[in-house]
Protein backbone atom coordinates (compact mmCIF):
# COMPACT_ATOMS: atom_id res chain seq x y z
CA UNK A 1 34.40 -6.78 9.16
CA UNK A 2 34.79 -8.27 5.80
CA UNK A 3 32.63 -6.98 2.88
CA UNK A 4 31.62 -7.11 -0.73
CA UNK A 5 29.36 -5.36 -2.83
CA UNK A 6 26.26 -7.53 -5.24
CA UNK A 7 25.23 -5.23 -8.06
CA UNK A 8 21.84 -6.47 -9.57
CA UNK A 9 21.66 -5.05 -13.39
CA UNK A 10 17.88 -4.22 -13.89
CA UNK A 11 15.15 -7.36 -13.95
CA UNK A 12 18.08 -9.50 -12.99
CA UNK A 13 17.31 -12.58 -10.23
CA UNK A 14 20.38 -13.77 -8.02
CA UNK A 15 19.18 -17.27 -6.14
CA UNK A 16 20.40 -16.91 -2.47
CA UNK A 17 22.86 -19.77 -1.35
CA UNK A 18 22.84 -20.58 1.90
CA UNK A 19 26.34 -20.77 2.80
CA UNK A 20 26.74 -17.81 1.65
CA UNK A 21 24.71 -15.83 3.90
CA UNK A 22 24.97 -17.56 6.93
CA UNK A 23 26.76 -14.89 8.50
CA UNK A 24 26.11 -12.12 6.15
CA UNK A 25 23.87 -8.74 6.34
CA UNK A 26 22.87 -7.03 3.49
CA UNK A 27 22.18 -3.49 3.17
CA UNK A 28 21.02 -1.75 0.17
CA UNK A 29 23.21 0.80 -1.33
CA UNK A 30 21.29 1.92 -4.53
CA UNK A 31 18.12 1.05 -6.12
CA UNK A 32 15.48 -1.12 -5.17
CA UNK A 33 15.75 -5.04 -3.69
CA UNK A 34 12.72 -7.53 -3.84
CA UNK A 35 13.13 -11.04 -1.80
CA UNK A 36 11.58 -13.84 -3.53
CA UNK A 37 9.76 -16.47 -0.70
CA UNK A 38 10.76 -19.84 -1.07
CA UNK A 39 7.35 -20.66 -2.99
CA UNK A 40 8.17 -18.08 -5.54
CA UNK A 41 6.12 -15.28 -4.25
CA UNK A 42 7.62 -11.95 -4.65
CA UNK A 43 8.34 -10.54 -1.13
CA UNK A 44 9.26 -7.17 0.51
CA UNK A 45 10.84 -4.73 -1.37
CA UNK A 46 13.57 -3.22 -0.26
CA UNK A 47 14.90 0.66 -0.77
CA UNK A 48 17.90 2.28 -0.31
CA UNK A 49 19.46 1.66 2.85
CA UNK A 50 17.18 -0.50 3.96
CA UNK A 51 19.14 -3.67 6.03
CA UNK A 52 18.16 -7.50 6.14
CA UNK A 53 19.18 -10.73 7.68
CA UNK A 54 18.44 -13.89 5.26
CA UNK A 55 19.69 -16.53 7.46
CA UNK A 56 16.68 -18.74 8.21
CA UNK A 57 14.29 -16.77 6.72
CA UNK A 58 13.50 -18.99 3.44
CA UNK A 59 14.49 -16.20 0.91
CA UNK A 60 15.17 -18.11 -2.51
CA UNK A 61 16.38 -15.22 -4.72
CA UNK A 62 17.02 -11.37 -4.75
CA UNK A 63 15.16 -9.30 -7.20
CA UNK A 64 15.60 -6.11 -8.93
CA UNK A 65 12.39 -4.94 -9.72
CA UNK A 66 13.83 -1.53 -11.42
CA UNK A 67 15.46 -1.05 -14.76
CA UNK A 68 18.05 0.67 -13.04
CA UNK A 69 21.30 -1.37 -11.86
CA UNK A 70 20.60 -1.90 -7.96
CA UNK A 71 23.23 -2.92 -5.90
CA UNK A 72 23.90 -4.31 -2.42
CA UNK A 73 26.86 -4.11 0.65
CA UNK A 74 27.01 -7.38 1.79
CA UNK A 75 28.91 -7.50 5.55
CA UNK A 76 29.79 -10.80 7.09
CA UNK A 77 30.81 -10.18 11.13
CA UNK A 78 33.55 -12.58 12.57
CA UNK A 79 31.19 -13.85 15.38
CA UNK A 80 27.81 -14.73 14.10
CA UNK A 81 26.92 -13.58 18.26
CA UNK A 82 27.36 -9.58 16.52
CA UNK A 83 24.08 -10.14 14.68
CA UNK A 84 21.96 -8.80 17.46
CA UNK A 85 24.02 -5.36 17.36
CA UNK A 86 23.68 -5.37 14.18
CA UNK A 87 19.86 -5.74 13.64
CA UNK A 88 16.60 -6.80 14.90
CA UNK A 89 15.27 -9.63 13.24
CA UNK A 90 11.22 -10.00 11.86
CA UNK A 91 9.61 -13.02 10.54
CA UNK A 92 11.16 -12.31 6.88
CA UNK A 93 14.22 -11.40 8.63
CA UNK A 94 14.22 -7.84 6.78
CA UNK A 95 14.49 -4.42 8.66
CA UNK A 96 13.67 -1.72 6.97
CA UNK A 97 11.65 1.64 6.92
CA UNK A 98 8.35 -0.35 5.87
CA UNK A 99 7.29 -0.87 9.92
CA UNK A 100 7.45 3.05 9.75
CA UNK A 101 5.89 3.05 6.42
CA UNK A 102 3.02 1.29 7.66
CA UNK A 103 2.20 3.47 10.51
CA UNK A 104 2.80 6.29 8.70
CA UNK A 105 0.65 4.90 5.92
CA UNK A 106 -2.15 3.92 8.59
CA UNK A 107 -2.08 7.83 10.45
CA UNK A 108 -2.30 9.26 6.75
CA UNK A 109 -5.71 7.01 6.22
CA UNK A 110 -7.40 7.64 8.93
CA UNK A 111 -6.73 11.28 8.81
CA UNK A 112 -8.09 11.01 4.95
CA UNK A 113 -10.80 8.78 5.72
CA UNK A 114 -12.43 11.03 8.27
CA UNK A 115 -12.01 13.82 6.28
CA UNK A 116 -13.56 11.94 2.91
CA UNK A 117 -16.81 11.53 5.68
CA UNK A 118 -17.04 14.61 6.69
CA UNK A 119 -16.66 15.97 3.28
CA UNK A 120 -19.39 13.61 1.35
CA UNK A 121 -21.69 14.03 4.64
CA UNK A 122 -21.47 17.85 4.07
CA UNK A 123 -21.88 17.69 0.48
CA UNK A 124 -25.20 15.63 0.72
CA UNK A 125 -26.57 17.79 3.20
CA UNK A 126 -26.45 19.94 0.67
CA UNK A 127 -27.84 18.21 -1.84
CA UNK A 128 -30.74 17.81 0.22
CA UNK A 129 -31.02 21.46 1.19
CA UNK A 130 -31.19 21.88 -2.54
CA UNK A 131 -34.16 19.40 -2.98
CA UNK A 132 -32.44 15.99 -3.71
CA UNK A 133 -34.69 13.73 -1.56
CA UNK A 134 -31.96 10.35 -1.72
CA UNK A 135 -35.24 7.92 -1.99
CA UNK A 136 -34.30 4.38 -3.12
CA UNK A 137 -37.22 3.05 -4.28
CA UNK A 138 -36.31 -0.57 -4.47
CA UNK A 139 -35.44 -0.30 -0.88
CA UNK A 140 -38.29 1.98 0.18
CA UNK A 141 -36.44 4.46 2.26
CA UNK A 142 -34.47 7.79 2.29
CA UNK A 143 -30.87 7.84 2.98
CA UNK A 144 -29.95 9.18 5.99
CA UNK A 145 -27.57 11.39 6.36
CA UNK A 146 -25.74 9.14 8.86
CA UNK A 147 -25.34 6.43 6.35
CA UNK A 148 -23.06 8.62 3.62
CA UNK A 149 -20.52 8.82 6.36
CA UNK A 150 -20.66 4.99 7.85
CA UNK A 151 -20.64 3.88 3.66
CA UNK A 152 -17.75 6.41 3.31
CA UNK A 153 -16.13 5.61 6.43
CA UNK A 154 -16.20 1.76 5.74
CA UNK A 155 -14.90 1.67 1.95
CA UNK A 156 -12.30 4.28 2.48
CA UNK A 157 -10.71 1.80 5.42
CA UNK A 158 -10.81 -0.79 3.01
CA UNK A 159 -9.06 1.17 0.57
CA UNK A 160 -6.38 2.24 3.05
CA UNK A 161 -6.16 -1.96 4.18
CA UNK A 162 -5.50 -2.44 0.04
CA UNK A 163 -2.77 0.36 0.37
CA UNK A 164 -0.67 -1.28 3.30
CA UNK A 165 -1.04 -4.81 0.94
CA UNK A 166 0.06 -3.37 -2.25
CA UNK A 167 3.12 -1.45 0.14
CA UNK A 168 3.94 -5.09 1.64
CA UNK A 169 3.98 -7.21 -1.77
CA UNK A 170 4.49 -4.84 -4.87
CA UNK A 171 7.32 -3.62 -6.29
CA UNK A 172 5.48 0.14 -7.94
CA UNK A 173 2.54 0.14 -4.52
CA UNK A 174 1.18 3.85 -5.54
CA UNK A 175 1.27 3.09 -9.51
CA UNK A 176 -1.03 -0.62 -8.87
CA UNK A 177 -3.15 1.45 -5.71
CA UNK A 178 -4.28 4.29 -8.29
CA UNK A 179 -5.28 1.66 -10.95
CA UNK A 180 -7.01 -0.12 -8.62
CA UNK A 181 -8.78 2.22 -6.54
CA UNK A 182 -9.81 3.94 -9.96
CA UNK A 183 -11.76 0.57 -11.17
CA UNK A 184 -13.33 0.20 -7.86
CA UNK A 185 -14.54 3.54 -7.88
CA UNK A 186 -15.66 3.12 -11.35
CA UNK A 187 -17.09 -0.27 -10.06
CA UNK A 188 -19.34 1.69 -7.15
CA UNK A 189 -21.23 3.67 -9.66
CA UNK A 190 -22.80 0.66 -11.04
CA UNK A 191 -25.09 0.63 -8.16
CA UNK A 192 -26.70 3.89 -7.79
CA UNK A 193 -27.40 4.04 -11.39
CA UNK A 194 -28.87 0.78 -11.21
CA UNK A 195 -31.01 1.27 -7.80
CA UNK A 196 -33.79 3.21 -9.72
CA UNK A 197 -33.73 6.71 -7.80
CA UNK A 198 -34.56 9.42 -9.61
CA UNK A 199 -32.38 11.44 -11.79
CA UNK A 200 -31.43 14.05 -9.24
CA UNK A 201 -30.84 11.42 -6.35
CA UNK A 202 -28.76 8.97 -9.31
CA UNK A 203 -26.72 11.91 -10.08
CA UNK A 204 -26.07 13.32 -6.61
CA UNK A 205 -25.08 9.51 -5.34
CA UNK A 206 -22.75 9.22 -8.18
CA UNK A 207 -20.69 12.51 -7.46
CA UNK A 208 -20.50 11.66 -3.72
CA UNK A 209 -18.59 8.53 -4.90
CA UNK A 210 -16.46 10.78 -6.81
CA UNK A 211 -15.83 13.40 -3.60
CA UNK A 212 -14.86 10.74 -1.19
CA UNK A 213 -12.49 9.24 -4.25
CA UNK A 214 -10.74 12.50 -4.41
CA UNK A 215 -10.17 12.51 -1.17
CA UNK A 216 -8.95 9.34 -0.40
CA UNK A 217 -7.36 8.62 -3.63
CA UNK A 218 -4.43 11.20 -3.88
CA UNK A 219 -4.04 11.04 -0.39
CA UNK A 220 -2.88 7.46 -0.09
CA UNK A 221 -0.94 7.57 -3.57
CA UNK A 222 0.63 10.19 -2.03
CA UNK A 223 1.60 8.41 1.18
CA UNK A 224 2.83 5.19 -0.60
CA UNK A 225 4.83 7.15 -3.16
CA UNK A 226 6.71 8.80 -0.40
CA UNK A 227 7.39 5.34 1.14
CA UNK A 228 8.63 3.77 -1.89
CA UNK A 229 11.02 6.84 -2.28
């Protein structure tokens, strides 16, 4: 099976050619790959040893999103029939450990997002043993107990759903998840100080925010870090 080796130096784009691939299956031997769509959207990113098809998949270009030289063993089979022993095709035409990564990614948030429920429920119980009566007075009512863990439960899946987007389409997933699950926490205290509870409830709603962001936080940078290698 003939072969040949693409080295990407870092930041560098090489447009894909047709011809050239029409038969050809690409596997990652160092570094890091990203395929550009063929509207100029970066795609997956690929990591070491990851394999991918580009034959009718609509891949423009191959990325290197690294600083580090990445580079690629290109194999082209005599009959283009050896493709299905080769790999098993997806709608990018890429296989890869990100399928894994997902569900991996998806076990690892629902573990932490029950976990980041029971955890704030617990710690407003007792703030409430200790006195802190939750009452928003714009609303009228007292938080139940029951409604920390279905507010928890709800934004912690939606931070795990912003994890498996930024492990699809970015090139550094855990670096742009911390950023931005540190400005939407910092974005959720706006409302309890705003909601005109009393100091004791204010401050007690603000560190529950915090609890269930150190919960879920380091657990999904975690999980994205280790599927970005």
């Amino acid at each position: 099976m003939p072969a040949r080796t693409l080295a990407l130096p870092g930041g560098a784009r090489v447009p894909v050619v047709a011809a050239q691939w029409r038969h050809a299956y690409g596997v990652v031997t160092r570094g890091r790959v990203q395929l550009e769509l063929r509207d100029g959207t970066p795609g997956p990113v690929l990591g070491r040893d990851a394999g991918f098809w580009l034959r009718g998949t609509g891949v423009r270009a191959l990325r290197n999103p690294g600083r580090r030289t990445a580079t690629v063993r290109i194999l082209t089979p005599h009959l283009e029939a050896r493709r299905n022993d080769m790999i098993s095709s997806t709608d990018t035409g890429t296989v890869s450990g990100r399928p894994h990564g997902f569900r991996r990614l998806a076990v690892t948030g629902l573990v932490a997002t029950i976990a980041a429920m029971a955890v704030t429920t617990l710690a407003a119980a007792l703030a409430r043993a200790a006195g802190v009566d939750f009452e928003i007075p714009d609303g009228g009512e007292t938080i139940p107990l029951g409604g920390f863990a279905v507010v928890t439960g709800f934004f912690s899946l939606v931070g795990v759903v912003i994890a498996a987007v930024l492990l699809r389409f970015s090139a550094y997933p855990a670096r742009r998840f911390v950023w931005t699950a540190v400005s939407l926490t910092a974005l959720s205290m706006v409302p309890p100080l705003i909601a005109g509870g009393d100091a004791a409830t204010t401050v007690a709603l603000v560190g529950l925010h915090l609890v269930a962001a150190a919960v879920m936080i380091p657990a999904l940078t975690r999980s994205l870090r280790a599927r970005t290698g």
